[in-house]
Protein backbone atom coordinates (compact mmCIF):
# COMPACT_ATOMS: atom_id res chain seq x y z
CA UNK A 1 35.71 -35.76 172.73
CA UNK A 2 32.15 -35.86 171.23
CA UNK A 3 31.26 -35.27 167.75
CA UNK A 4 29.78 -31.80 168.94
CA UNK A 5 32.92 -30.61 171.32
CA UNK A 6 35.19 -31.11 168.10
CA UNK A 7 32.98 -29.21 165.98
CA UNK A 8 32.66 -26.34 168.35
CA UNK A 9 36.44 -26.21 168.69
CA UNK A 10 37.29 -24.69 165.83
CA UNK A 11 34.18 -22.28 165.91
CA UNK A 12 37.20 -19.43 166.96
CA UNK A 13 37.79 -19.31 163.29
CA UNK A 14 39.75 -16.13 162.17
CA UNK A 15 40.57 -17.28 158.92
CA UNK A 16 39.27 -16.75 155.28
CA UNK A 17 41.89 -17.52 153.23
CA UNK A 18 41.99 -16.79 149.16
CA UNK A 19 41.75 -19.97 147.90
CA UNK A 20 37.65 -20.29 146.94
CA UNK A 21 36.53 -17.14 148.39
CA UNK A 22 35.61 -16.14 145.12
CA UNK A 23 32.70 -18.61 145.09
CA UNK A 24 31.49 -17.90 148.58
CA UNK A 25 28.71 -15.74 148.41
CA UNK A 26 28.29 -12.55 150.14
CA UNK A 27 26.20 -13.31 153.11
CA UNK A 28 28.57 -16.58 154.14
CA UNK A 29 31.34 -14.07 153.83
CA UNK A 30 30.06 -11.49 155.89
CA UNK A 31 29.77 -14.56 158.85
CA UNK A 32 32.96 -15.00 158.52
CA UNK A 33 34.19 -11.53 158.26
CA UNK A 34 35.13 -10.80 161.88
CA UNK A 35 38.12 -14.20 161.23
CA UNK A 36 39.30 -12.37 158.10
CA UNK A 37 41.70 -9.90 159.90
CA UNK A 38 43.89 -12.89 161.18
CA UNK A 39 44.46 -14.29 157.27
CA UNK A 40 47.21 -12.07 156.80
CA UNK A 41 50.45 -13.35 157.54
CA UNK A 42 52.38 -11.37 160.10
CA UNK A 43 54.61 -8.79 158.67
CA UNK A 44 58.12 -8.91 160.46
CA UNK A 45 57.38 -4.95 161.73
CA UNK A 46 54.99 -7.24 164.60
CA UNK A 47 57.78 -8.21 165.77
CA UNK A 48 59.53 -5.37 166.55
CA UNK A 49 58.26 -4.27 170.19
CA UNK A 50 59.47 -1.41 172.68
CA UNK A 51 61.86 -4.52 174.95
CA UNK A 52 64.21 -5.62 172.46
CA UNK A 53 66.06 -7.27 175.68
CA UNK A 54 63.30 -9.91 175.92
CA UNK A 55 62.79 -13.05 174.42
CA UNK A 56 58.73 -12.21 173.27
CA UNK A 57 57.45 -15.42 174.39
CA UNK A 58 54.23 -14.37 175.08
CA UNK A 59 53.78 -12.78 171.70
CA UNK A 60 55.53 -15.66 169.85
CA UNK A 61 52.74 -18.19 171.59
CA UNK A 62 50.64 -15.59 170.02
CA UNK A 63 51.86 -16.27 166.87
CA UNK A 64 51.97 -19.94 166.70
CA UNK A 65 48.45 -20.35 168.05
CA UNK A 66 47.00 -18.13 165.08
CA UNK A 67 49.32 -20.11 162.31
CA UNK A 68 48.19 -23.76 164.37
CA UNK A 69 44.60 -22.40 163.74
CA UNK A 70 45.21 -20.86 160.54
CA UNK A 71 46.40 -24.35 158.97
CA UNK A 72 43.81 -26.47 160.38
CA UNK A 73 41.43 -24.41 159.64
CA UNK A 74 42.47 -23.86 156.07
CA UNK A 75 42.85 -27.80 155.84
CA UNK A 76 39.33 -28.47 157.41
CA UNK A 77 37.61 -25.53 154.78
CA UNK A 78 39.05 -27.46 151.97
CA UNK A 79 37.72 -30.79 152.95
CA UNK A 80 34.04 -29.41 153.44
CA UNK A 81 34.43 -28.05 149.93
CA UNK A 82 35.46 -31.07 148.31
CA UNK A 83 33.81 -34.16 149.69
CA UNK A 84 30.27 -31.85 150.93
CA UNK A 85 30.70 -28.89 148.24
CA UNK A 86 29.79 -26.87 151.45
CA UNK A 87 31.24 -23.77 153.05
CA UNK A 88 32.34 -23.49 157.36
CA UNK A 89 29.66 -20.73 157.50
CA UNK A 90 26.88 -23.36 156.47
CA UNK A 91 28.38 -26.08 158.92
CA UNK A 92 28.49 -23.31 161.42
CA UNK A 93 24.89 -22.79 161.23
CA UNK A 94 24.06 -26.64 160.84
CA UNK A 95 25.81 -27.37 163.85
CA UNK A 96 23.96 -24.68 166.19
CA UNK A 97 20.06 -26.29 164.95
CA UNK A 98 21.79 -29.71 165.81
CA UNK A 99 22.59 -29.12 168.91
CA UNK A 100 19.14 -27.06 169.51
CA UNK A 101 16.70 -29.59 168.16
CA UNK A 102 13.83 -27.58 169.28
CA UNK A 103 14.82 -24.90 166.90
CA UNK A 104 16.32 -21.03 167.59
CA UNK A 105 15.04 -17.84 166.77
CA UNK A 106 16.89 -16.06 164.54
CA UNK A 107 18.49 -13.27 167.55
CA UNK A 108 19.74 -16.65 169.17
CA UNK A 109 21.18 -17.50 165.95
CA UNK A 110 22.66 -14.51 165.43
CA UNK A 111 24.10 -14.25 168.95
CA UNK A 112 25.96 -17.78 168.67
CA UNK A 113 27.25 -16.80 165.67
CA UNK A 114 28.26 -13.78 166.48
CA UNK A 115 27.02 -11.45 163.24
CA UNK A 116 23.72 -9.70 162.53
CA UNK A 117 20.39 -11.09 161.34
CA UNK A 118 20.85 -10.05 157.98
CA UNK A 119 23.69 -11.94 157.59
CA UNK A 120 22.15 -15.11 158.55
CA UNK A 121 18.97 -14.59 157.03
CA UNK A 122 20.88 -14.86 153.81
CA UNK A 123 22.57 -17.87 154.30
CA UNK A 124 19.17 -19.26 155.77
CA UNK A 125 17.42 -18.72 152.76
CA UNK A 126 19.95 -21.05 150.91
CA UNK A 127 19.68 -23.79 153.48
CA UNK A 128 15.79 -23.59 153.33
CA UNK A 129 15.90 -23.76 149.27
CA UNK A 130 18.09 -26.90 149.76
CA UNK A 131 15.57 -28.32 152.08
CA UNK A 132 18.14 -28.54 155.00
CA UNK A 133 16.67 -26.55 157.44
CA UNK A 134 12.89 -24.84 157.75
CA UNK A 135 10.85 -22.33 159.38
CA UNK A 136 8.54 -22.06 162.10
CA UNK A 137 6.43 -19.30 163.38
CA UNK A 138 7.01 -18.73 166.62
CA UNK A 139 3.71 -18.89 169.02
CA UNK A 140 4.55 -15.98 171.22
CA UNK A 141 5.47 -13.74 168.60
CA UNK A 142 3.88 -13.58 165.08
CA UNK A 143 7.09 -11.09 163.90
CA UNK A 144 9.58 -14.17 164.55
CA UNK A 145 10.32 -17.20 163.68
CA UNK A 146 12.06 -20.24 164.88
CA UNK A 147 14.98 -22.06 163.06
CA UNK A 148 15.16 -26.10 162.35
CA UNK A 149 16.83 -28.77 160.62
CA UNK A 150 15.00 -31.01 158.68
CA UNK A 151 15.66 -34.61 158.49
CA UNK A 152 17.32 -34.42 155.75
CA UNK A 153 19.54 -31.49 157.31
CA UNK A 154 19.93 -33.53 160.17
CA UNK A 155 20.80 -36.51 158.00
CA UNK A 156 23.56 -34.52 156.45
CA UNK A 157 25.16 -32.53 159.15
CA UNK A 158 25.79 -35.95 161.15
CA UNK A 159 27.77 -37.39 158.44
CA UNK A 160 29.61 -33.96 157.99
CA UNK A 161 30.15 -33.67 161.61
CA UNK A 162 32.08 -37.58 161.75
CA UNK A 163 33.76 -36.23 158.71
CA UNK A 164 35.41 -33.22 160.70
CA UNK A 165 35.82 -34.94 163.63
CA UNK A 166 37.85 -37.64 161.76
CA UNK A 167 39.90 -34.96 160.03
CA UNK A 168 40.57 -32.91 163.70
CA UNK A 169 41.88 -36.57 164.74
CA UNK A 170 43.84 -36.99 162.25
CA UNK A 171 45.18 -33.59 162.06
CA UNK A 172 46.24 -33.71 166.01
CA UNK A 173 47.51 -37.01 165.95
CA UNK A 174 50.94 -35.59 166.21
CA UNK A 175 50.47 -34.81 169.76
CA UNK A 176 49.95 -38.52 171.76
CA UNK A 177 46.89 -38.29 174.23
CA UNK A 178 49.08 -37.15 176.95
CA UNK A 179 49.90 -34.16 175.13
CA UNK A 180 46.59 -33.46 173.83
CA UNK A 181 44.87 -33.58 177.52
CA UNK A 182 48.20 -31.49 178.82
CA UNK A 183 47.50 -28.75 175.86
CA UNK A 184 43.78 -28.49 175.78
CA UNK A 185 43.84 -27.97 180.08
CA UNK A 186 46.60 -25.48 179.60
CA UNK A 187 44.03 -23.66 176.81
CA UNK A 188 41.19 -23.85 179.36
CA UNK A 189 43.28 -22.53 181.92
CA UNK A 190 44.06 -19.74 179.39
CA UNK A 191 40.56 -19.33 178.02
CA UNK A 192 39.47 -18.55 181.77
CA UNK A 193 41.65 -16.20 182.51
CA UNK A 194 40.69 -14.15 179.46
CA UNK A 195 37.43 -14.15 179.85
CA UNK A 196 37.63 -12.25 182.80
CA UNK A 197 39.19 -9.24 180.94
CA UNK A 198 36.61 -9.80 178.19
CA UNK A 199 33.95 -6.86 178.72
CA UNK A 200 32.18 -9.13 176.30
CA UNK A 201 32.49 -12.52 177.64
């Protein structure tokens, strides 16, 4: 698995736990405010359902996918913080320029992030401040822009990116390789088969 694949893995996020969300500011939570809803741990009324005969499995999988995501995601937040002092929203955005050298408008942006241009017009601002990312007018349309690391962005967002890729090993290596390629074709085959009841997919 690339550096890339592992980052974009745990893009899904649903998470926002309290721990730091006080110093997050307003526009990096509002990226991150469509994950929030899945924080909350699941009162036992969610498990009381109109077949009391059956065993639930489907909604138990449920369950234990959003509490497997929940705790690496919560592990993988923490880390950023502590050894980057950055936040998932800024590694989200890092990691879409990276794999876009040539830069995105801000609507493309947007749309892989899933939130509005305000929201990441905020967080851009920051980034451009810091001198990790810059602007560029776009030639086909003077009311846009285009989106870009710098080098030093770039510079950065690699080592963060071995960082995270390091911690998804380690934090998987209870499963042996076997396992791993067994679980991730299983959540392909599941991924698939969603997307074809997603009216948004």
């Amino acid at each position: 698995m690339s550096t890339i694949e592992s980052a974009a893995i745990i893009r899904l996020r649903a998470h926002l736990s309290k721990a730091g969300a006080d110093v997050i500011p307003p526009a990096e939570k509002s990226l991150m405010s469509k994950r929030a809803q899945a924080a909350t741990p699941e009162p036992a009324s969610a498990m009381q359902t109109p077949h009391p005969g059956q065993d639930h499995v489907a909604l138990r999988l449920w369950l234990r996918l959003l509490a497997c995501h929940n705790l690496i995601e919560s592990t993988l937040r923490t880390r950023l913080r502590d050894e980057f002092d950055t936040t998932l929203a800024r590694f989200d955005l890092m990691s879409q320029l990276y794999r876009h050298p040539e830069g995105l408008r801000m609507r493309e942006v947007s749309r892989l992030l899933m939130v509005t241009g305000g929201n990441v017009t905020g967080l851009a601002d920051r980034l451009v401040a810091e001198g990790m990312i810059e602007r560029r007018d776009d030639p086909t349309d003077r009311r846009a822009y285009f989106l870009l690391l710098t080098d030093k962005g770039r510079d950065l967002f690699a080592q963060m990116a071995r960082s995270h890729e390091d911690w998804v090993v380690s934090l998987l290596s209870s499963l042996d390789d076997d396992e791993q390629h067994e679980l991730h074709d299983l959540l392909g085959k599941m991924k698939s088969l969603l997307a074809k009841h997603n009216p948004a997919s």
